[in-house]
N, C-alpha and C. Protein backbone atom coordinates (compact mmCIF):
# COMPACT_ATOMS: atom_id res chain seq x y z
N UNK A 1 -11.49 48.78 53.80
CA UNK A 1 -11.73 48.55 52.39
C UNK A 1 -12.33 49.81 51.77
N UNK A 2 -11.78 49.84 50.80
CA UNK A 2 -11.85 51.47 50.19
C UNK A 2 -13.15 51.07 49.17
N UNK A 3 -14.48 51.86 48.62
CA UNK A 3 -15.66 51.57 47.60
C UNK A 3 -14.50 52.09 46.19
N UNK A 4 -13.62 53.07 46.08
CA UNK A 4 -13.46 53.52 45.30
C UNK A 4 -12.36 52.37 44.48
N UNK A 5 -12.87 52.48 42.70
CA UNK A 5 -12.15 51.20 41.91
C UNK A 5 -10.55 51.33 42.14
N UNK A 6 -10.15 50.26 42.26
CA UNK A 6 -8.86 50.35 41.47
C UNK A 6 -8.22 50.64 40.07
N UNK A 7 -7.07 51.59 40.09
CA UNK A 7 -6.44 52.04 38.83
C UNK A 7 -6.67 51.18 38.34
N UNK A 8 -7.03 50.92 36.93
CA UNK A 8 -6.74 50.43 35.69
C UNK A 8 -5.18 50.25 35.01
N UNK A 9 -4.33 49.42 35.00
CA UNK A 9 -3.55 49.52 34.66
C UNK A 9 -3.16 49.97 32.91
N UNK A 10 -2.65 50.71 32.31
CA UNK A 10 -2.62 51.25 31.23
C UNK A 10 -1.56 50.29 30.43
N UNK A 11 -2.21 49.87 29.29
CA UNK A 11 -0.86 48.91 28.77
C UNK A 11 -0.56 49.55 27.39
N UNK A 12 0.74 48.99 26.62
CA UNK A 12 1.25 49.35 25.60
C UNK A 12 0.25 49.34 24.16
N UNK A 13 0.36 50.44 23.37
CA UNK A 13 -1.08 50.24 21.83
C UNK A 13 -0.45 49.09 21.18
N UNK A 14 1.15 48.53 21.40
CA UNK A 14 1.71 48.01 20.05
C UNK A 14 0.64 46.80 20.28
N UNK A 15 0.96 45.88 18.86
CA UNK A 15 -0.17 44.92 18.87
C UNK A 15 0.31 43.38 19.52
N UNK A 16 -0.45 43.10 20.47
CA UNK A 16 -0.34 41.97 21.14
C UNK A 16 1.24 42.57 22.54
N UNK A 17 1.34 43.24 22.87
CA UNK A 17 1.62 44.05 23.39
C UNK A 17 1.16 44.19 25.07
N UNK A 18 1.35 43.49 26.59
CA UNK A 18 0.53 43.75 27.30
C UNK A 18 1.19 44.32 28.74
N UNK A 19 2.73 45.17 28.16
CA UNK A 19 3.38 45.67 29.10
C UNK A 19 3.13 46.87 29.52
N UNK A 20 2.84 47.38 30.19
CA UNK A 20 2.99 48.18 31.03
C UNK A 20 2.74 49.92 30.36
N UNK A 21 2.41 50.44 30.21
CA UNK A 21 2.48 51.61 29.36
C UNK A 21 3.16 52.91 30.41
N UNK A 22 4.47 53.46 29.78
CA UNK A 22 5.21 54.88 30.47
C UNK A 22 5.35 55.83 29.63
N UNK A 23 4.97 55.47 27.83
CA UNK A 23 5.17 57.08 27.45
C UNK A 23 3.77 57.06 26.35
N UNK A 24 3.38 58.13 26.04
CA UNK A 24 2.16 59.00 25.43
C UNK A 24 2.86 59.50 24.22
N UNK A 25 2.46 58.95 23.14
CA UNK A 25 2.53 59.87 21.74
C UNK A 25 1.15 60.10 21.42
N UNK A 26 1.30 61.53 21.32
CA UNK A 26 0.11 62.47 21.03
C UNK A 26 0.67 62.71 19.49
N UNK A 27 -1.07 62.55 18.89
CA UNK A 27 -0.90 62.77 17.64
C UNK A 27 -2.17 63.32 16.98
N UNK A 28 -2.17 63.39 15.73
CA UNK A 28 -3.10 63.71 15.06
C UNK A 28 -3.20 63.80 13.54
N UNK A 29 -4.41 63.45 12.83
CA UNK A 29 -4.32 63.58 11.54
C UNK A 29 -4.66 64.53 10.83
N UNK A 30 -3.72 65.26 10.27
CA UNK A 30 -4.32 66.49 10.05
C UNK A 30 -5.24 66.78 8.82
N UNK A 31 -5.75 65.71 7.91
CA UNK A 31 -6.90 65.19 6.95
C UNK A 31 -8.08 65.07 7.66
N UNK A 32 -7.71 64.95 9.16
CA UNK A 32 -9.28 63.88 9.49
C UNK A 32 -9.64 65.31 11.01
N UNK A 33 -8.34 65.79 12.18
CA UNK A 33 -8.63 66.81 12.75
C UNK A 33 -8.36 68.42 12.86
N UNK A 34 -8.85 68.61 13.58
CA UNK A 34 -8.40 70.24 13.74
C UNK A 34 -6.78 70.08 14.31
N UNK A 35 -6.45 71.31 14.03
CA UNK A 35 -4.42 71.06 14.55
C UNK A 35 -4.31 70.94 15.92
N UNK A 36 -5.45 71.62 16.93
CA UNK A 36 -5.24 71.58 18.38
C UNK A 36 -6.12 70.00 18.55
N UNK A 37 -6.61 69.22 18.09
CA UNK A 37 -7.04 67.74 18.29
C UNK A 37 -5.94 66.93 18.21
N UNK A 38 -5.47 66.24 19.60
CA UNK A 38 -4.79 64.70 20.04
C UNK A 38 -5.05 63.53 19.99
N UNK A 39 -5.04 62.80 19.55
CA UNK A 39 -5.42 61.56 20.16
C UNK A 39 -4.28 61.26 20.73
N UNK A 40 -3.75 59.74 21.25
CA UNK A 40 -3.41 59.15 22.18
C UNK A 40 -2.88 57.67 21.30
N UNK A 41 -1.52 57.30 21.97
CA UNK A 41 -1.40 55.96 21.88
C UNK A 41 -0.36 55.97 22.87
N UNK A 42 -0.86 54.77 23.68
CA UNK A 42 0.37 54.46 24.86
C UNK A 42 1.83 53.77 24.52
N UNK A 43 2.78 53.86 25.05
CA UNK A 43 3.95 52.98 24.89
C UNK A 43 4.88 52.88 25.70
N UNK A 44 5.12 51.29 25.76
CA UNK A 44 6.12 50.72 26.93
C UNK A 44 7.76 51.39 26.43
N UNK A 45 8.60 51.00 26.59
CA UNK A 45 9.66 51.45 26.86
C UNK A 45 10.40 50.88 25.31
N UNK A 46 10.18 49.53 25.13
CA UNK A 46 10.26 48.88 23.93
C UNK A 46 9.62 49.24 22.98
N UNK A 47 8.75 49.73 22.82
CA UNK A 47 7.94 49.94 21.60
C UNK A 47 7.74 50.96 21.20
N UNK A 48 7.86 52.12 22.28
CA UNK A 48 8.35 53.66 21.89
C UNK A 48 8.90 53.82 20.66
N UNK A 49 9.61 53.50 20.33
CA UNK A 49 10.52 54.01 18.82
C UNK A 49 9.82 53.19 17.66
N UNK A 50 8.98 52.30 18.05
CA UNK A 50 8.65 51.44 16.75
C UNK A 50 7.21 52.21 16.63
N UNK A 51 6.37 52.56 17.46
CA UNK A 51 5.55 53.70 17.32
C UNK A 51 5.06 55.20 16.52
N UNK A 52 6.59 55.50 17.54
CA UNK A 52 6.77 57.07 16.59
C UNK A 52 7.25 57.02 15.62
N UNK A 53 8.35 55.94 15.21
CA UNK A 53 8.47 55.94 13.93
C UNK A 53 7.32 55.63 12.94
N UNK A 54 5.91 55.10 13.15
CA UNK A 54 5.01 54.88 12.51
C UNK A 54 4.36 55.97 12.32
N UNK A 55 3.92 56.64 13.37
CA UNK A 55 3.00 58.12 13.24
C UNK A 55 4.28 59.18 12.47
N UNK A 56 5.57 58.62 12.98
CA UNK A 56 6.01 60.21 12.25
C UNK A 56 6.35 59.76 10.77
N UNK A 57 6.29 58.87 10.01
CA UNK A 57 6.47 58.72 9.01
C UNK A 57 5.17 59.01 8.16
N UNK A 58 4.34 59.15 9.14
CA UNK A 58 2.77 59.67 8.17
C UNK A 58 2.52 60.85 8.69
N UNK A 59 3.55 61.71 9.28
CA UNK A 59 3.65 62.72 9.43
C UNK A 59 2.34 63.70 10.32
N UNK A 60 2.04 62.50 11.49
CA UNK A 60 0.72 62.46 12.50
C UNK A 60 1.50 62.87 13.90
N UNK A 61 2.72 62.03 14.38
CA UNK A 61 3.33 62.54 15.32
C UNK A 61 3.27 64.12 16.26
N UNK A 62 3.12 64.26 16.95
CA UNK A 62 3.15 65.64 17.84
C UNK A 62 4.39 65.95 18.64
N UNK A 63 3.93 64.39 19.43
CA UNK A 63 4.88 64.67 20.90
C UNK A 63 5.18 63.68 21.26
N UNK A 64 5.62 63.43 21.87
CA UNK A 64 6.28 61.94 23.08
C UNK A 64 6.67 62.54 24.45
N UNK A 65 5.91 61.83 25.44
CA UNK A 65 6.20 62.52 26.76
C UNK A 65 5.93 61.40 27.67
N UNK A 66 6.62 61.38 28.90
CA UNK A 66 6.29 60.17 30.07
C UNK A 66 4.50 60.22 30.11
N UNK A 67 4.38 59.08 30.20
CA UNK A 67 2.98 59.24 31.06
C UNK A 67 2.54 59.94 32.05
N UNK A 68 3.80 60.00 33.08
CA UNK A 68 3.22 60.84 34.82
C UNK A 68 3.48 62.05 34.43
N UNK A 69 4.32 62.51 33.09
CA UNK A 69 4.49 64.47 32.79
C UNK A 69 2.83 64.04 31.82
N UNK A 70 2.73 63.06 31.21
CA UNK A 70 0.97 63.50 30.81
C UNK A 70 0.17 63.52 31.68
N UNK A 71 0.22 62.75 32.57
CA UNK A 71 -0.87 62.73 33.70
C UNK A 71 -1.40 64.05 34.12
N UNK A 72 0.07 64.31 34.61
CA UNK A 72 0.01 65.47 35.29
C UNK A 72 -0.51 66.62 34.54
N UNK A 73 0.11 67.06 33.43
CA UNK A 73 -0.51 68.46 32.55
C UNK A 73 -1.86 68.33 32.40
N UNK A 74 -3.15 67.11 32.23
CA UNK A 74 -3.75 66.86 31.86
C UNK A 74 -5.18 67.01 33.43
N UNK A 75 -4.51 66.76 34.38
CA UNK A 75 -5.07 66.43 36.45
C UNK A 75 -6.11 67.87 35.91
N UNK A 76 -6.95 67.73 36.17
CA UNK A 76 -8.22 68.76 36.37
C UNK A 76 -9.27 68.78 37.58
């Protein structure tokens, strides 16, 4: 038996939403941060496009990338 926790499973931002989370839209507001400031919203596979179409229509959008290519750029 291992002391160390188990992963947390990461689920989707959409609302009421409790699948599984595989992709990362990085975003930001550029009223409220600096241009190199991200935040984060997760998304399942389904809800991906109903997402970015929300941030990119307020023109917050950055990026969209798998979770395990965010993971990874991010491993310190």
């Amino acid at each position: 038996m291992s002391n160390e926790p188990a992963e947390t499973e990461l689920v989707c931002s959409a609302k009421g939403c409790r699948q599984a989370a595989v992709w990362v839209l990085a975003w930001n507001n550029p009223k409220l941060h600096t241009p190199e400031r991200r935040k984060t919203w997760l998304a399942c596979d389904e809800h991906r496009e109903y997402l970015s179409r929300f941030l990119g229509l307020r023109e917050f959008l950055r990026e969209v990338v798998p979770l395990a290519e965010w993971r990874a750029r991010n491993e310190t």
